[in-house]
C-alpha atoms as a PDB file:
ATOM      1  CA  UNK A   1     110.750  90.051  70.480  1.00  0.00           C
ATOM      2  CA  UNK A   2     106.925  90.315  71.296  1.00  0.00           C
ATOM      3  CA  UNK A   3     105.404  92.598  73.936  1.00  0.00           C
ATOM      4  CA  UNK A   4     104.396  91.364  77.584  1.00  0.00           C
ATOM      5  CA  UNK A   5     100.915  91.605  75.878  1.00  0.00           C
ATOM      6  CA  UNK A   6     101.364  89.030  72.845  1.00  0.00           C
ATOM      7  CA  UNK A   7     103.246  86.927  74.521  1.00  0.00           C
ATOM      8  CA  UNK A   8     101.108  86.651  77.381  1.00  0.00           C
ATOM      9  CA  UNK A   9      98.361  85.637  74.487  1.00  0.00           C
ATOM     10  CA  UNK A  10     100.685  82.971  73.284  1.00  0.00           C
ATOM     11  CA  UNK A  11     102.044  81.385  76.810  1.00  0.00           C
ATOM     12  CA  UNK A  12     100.322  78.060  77.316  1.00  0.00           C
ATOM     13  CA  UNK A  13     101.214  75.303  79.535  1.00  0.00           C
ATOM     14  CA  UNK A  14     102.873  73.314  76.397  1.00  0.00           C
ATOM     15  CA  UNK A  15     105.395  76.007  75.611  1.00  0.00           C
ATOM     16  CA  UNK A  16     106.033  77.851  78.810  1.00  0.00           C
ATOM     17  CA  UNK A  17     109.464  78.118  80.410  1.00  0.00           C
ATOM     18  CA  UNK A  18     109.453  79.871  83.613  1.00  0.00           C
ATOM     19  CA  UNK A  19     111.965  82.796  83.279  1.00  0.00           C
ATOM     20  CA  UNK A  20     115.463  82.840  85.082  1.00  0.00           C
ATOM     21  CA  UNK A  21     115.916  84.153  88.034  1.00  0.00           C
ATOM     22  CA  UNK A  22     111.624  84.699  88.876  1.00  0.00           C
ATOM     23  CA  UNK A  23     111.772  81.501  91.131  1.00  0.00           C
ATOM     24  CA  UNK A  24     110.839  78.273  90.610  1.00  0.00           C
ATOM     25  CA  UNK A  25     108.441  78.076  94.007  1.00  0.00           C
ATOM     26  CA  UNK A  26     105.796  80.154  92.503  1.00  0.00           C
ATOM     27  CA  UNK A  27     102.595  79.207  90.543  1.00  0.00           C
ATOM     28  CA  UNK A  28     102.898  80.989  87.247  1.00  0.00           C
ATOM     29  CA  UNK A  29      99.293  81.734  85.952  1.00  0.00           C
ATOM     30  CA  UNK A  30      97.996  83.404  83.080  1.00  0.00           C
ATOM     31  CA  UNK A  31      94.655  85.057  83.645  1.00  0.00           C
ATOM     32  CA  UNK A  32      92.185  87.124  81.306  1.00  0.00           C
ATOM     33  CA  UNK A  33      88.361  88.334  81.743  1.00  0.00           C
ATOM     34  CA  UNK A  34      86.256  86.532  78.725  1.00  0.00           C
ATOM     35  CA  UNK A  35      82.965  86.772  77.443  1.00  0.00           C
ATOM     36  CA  UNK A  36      80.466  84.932  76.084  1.00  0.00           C
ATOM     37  CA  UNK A  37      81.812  84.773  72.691  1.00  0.00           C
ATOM     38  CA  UNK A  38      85.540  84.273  73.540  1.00  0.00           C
ATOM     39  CA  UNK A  39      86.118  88.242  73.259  1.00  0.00           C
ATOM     40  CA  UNK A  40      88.305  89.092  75.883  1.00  0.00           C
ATOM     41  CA  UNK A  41      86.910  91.989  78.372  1.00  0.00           C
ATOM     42  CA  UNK A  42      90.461  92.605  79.633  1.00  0.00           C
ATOM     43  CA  UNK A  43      93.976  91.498  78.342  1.00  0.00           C
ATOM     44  CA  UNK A  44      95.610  88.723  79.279  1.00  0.00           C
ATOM     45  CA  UNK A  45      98.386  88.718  81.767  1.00  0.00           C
ATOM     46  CA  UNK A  46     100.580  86.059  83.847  1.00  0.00           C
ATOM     47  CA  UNK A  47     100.570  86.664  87.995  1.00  0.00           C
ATOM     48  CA  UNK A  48     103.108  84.804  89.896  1.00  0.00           C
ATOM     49  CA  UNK A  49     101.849  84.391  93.061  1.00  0.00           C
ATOM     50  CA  UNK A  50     102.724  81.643  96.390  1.00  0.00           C
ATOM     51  CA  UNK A  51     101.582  78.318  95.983  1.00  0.00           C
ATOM     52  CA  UNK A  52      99.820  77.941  99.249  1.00  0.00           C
ATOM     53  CA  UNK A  53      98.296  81.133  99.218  1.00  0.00           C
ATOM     54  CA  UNK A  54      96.968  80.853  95.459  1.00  0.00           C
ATOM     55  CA  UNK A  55      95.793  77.023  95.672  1.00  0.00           C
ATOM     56  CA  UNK A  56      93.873  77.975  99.042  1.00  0.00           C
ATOM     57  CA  UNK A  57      92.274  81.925  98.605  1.00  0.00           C
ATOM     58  CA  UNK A  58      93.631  83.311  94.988  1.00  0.00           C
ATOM     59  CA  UNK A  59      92.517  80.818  92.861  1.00  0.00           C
ATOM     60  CA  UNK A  60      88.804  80.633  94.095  1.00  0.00           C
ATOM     61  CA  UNK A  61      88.598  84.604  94.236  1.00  0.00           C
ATOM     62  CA  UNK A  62      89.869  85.350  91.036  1.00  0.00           C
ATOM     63  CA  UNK A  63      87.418  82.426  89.560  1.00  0.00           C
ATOM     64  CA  UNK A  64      84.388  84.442  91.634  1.00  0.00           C
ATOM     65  CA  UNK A  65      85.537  87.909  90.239  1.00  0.00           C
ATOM     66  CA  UNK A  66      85.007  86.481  86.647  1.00  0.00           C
ATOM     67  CA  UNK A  67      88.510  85.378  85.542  1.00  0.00           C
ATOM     68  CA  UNK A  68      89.657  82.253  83.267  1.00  0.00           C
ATOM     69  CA  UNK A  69      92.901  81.022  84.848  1.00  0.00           C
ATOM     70  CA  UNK A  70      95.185  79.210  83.284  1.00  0.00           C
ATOM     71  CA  UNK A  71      98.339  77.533  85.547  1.00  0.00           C
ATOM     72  CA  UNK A  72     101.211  77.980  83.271  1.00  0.00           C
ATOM     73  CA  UNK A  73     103.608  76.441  86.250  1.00  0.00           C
ATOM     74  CA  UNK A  74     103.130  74.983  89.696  1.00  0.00           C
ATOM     75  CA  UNK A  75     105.692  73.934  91.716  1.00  0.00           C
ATOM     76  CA  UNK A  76     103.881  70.799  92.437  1.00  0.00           C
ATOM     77  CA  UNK A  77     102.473  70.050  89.765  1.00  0.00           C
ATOM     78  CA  UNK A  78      99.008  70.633  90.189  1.00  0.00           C
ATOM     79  CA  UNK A  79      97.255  71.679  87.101  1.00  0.00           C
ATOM     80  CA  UNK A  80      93.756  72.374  85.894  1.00  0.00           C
ATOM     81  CA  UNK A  81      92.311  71.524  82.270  1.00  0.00           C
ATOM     82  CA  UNK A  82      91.227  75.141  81.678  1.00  0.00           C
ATOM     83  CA  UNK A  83      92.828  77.200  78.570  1.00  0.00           C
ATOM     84  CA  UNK A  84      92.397  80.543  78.075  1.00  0.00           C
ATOM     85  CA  UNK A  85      92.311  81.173  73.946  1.00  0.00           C
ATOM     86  CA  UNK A  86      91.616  83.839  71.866  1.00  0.00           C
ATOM     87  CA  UNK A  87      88.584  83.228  69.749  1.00  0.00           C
ATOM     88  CA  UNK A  88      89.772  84.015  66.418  1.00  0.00           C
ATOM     89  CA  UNK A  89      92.710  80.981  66.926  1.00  0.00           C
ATOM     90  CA  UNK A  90      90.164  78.745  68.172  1.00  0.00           C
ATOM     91  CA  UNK A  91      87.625  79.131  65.280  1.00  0.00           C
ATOM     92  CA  UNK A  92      89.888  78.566  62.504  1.00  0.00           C
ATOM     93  CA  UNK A  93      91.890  75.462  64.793  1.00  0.00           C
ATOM     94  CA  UNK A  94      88.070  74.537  64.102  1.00  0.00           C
ATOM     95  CA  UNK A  95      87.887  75.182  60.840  1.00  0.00           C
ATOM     96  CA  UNK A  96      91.321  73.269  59.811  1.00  0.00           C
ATOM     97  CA  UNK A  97      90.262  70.387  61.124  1.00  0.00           C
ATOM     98  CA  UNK A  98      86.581  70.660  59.804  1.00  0.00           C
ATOM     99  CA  UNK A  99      88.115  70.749  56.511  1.00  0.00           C
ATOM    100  CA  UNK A 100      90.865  68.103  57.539  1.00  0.00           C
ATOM    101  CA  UNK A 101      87.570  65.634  58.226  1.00  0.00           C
ATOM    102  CA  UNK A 102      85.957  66.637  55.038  1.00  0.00           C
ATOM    103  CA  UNK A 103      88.815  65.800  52.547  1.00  0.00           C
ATOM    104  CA  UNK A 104      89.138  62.508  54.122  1.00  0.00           C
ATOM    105  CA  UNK A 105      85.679  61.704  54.374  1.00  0.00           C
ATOM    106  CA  UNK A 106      85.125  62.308  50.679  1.00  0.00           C
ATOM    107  CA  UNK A 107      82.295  60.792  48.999  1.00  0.00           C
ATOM    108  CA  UNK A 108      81.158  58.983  52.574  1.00  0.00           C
ATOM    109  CA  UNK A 109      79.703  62.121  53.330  1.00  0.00           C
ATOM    110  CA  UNK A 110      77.626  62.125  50.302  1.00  0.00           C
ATOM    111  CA  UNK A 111      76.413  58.998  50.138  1.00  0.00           C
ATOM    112  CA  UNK A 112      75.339  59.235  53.823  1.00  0.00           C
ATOM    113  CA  UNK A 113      73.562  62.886  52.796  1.00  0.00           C
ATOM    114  CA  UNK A 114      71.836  60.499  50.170  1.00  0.00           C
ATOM    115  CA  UNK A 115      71.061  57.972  52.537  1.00  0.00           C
ATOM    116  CA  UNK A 116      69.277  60.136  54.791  1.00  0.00           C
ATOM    117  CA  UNK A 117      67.413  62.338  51.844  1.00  0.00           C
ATOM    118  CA  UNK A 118      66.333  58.678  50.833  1.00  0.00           C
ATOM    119  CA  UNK A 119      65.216  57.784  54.680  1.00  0.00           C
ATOM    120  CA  UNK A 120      63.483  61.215  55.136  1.00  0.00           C
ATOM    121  CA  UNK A 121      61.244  60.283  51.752  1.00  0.00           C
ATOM    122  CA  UNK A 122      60.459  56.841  53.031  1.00  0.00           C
ATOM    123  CA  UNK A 123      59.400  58.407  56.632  1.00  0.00           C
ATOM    124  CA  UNK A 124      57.340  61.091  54.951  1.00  0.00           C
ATOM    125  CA  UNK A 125      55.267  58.811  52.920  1.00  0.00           C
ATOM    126  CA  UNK A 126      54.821  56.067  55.855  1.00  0.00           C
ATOM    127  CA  UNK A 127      53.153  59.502  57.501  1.00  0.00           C
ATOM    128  CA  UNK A 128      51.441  60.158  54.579  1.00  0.00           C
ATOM    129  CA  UNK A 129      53.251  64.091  54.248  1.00  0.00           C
ATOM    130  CA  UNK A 130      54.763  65.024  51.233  1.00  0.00           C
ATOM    131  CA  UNK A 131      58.793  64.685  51.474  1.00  0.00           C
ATOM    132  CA  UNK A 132      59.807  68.022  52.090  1.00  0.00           C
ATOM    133  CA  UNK A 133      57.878  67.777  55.895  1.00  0.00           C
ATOM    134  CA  UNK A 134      55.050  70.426  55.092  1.00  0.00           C
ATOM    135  CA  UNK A 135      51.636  69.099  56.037  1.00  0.00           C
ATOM    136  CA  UNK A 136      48.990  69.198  53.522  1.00  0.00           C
ATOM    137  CA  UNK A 137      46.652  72.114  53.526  1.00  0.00           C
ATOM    138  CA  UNK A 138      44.238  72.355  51.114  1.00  0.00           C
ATOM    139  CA  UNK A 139      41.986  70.068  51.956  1.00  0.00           C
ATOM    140  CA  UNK A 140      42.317  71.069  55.897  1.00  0.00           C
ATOM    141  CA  UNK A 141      42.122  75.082  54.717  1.00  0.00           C
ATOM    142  CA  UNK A 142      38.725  73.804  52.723  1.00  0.00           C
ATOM    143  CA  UNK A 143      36.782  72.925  55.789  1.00  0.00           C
ATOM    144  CA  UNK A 144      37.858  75.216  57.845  1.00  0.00           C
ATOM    145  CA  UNK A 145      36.369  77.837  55.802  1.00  0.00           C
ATOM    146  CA  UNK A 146      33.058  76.157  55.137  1.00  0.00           C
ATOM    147  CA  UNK A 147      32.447  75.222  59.274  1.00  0.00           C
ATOM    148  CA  UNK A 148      33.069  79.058  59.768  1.00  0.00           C
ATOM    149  CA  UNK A 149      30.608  80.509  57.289  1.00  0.00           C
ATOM    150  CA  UNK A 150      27.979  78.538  59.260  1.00  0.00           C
ATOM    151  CA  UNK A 151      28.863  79.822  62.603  1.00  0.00           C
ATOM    152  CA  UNK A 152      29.255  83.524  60.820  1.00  0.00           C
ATOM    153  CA  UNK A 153      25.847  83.246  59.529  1.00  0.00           C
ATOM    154  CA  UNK A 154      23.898  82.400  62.567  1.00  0.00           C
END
């Protein structure tokens, strides 16, 4: 069986079943301190709190003091959309179905990298620049120098 701390981690709306005998009148809510990148400041933990008193004061002050809450129950039934998941799940959910999109894609994504290699070439030489976007700067450099001497040697 996991510890309160894993499966605290784990509990999401989707596959939370609120405990016998700890009441079905009270908003179960999971709540953790994130950062920036998804690194949780504090561990996760689930509060069961009153659902007047959390909808109306808890909900905005833990919000204000920094927390991600997640409702795991309410009594009736109001839910937000917010999810609170640890960063290393999340990136390779990402990366499954980044590679999910690539397999299927197949040579589509190819030709289109063609296509657009091919587009890129026809805009550069519209412009007059060579393909791979770097102005020209010989010429330019050439000038430049001679327009300076002058003003050096007067």
């Amino acid at each position: 069986m996991p510890n309160k701390e894993q499966s605290a981690l784990l509990a999401h709306r989707e596959n939370y079943g609120v405990p016998k005998g700890q009441g079905q009148k009270v908003v179960h809510a999971k709540i953790a301190k994130v950062g920036k990148g998804g690194i949780f400041l504090e561990r996760p933990r689930i509060i069961h709190e009153n659902p007047k008193f959390f909808d109306s004061v808890m909900m905005k002050n833990l919000e204000a003091m920094g927390y991600q809450v997640e409702i795991l129950y309410h009594p009736f039934d109001k839910y937000n959309a917010t999810r609170i998941e640890d960063k290393e799940v999340r990136f390779e959910q990402m990366e499954k179905e980044l590679n999910e999109l690539k397999s299927a894609q197949g040579g589509a994504l190819a030709a289109k990298d063609d296509e657009i290699k091919a587009l890129k070439e026809k805009l550069a030489a519209l412009e007059g620049k060579p393909a791979d976007g770097k102005p020209e700067t010989e010429g330019k450099a050439a000038e430049g120098k001679s327009k300076g001497d002058k003003k050096g040697g007067k």
